[in-house]
C-alpha atoms as a PDB file:
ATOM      1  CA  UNK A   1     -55.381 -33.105   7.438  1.00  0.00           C
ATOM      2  CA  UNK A   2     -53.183 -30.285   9.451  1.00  0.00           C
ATOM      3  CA  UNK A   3     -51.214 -27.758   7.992  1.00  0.00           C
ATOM      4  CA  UNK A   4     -47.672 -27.176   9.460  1.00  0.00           C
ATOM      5  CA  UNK A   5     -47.599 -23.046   9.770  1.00  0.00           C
ATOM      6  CA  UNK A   6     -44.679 -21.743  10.651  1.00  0.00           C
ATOM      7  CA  UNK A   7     -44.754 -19.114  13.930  1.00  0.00           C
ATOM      8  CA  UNK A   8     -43.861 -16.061  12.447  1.00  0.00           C
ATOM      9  CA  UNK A   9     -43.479 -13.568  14.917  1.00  0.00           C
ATOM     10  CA  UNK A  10     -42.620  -9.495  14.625  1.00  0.00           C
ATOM     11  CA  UNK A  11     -38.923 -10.123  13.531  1.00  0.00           C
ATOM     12  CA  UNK A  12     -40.027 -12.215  10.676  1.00  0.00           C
ATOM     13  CA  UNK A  13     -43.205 -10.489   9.592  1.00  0.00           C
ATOM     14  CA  UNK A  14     -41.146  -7.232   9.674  1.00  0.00           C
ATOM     15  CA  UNK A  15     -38.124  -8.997   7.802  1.00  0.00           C
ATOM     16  CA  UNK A  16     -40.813  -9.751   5.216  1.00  0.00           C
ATOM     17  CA  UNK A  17     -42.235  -6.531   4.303  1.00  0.00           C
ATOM     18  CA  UNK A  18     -39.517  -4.906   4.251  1.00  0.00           C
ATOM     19  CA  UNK A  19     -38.050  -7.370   1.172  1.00  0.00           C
ATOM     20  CA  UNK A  20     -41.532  -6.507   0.043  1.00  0.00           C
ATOM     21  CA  UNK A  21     -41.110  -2.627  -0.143  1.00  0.00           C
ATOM     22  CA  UNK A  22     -37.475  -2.925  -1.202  1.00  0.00           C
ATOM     23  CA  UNK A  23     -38.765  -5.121  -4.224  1.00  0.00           C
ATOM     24  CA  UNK A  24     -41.690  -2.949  -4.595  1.00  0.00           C
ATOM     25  CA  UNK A  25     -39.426   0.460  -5.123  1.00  0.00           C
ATOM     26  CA  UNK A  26     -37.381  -1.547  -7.185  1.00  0.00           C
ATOM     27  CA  UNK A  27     -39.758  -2.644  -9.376  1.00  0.00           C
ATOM     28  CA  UNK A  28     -41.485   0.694  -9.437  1.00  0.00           C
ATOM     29  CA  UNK A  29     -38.558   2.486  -9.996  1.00  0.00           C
ATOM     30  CA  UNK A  30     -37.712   0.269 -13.506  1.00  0.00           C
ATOM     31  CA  UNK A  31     -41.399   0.832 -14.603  1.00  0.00           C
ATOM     32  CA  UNK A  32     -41.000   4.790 -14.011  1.00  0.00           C
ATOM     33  CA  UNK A  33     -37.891   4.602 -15.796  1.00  0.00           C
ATOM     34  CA  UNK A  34     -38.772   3.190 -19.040  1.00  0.00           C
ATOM     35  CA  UNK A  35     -42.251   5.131 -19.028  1.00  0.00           C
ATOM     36  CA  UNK A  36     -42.763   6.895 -21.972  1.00  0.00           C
ATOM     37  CA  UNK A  37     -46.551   8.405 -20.860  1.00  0.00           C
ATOM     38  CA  UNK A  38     -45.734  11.346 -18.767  1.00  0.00           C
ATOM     39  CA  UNK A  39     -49.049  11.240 -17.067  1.00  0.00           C
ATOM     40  CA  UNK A  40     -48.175   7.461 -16.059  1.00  0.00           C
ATOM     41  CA  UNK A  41     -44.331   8.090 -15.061  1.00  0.00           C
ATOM     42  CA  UNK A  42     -46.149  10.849 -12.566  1.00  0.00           C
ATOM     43  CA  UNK A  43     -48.534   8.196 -11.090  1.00  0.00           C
ATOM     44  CA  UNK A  44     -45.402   5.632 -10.537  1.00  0.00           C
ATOM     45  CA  UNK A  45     -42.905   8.153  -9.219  1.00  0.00           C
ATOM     46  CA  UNK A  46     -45.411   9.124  -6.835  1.00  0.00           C
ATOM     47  CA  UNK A  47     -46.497   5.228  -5.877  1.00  0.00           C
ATOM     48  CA  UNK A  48     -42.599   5.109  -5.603  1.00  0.00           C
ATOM     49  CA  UNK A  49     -42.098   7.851  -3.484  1.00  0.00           C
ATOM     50  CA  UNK A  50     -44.471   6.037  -1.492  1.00  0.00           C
ATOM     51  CA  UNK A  51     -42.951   2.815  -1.381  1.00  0.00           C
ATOM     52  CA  UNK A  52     -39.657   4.482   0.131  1.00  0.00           C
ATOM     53  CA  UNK A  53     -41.750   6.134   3.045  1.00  0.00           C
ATOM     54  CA  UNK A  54     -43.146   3.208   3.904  1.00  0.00           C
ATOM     55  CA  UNK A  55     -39.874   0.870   3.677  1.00  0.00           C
ATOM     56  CA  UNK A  56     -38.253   3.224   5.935  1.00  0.00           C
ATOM     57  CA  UNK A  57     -41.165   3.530   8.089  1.00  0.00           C
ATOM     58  CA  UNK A  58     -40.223  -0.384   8.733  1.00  0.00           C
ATOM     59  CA  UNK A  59     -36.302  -0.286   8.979  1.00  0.00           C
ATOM     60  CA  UNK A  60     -37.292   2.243  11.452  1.00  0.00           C
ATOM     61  CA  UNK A  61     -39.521   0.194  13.373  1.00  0.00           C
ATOM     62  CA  UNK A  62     -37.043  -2.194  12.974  1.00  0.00           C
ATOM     63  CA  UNK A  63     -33.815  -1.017  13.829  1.00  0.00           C
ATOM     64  CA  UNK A  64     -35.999   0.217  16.843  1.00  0.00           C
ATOM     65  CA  UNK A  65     -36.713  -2.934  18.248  1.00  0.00           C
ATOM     66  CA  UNK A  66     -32.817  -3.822  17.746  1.00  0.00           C
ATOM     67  CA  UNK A  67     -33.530  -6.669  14.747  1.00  0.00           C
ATOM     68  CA  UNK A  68     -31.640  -4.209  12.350  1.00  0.00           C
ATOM     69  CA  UNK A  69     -28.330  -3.156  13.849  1.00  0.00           C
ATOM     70  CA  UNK A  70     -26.648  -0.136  11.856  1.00  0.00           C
ATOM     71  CA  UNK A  71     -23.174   0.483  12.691  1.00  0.00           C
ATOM     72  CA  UNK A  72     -22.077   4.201  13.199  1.00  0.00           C
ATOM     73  CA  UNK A  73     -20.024   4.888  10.600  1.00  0.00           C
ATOM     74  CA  UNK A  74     -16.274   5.891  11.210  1.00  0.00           C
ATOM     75  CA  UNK A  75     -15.603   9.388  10.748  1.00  0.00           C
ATOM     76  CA  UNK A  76     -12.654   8.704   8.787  1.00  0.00           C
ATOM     77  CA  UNK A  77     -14.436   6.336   6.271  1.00  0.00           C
ATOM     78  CA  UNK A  78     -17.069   9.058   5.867  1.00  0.00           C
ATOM     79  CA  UNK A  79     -14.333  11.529   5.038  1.00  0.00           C
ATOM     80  CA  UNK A  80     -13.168   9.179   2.088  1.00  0.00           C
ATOM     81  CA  UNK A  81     -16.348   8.653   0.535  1.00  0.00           C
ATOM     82  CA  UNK A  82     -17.377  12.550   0.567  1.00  0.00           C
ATOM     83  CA  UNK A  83     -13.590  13.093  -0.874  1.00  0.00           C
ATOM     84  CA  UNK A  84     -14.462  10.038  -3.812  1.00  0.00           C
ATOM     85  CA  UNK A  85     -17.801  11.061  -4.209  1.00  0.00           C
ATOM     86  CA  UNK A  86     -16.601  15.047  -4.920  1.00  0.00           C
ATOM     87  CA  UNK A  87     -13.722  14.038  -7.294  1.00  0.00           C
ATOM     88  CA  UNK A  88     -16.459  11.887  -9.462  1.00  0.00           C
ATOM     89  CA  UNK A  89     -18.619  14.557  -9.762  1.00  0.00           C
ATOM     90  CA  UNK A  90     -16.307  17.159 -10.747  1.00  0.00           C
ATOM     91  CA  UNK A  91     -15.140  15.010 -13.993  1.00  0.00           C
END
């Protein structure tokens, strides 16, 4: 019998962990918020904290080998989202 296994190289395996850690913080961060144990909610907010080091430790890695392309952002777009971002939080 053979086994078809798919090549996975760094662009994939990358791609996959970081769905893993985003699903991971999100998961983590449900669980922390509906914690009623405060000793527990300490132990997942730091396992979450965590999480979010080591999914940007991967972006990173990714957008550094240029399978992860961020945009700059346009200055004027920036300007409007500080400006909507300020008016929610005043009221």
């Amino acid at each position: 019998m053979q086994l078809n296994i798919p090549n996975f190289g760094d662009k994939e395996i990358l791609n996959d962990a970081l769905n893993s850690e985003k699903h991971l913080t999100s998961t983590y961060n449900t669980f922390a918020n509906e914690c009623a144990n405060p000793q527990l909610r300490g132990a997942l907010m730091q396992l979450l904290n965590d999480e979010h080091a080591i999914q940007f430790d991967v972006f990173t890695e990714m957008h550094n080998r240029g399978f992860y392309p961020t945009p700059m952002a346009d200055q004027q777009k920036i300007d409007q989202a500080k400006q909507k971002f300020s008016c929610q939080n005043r009221g």
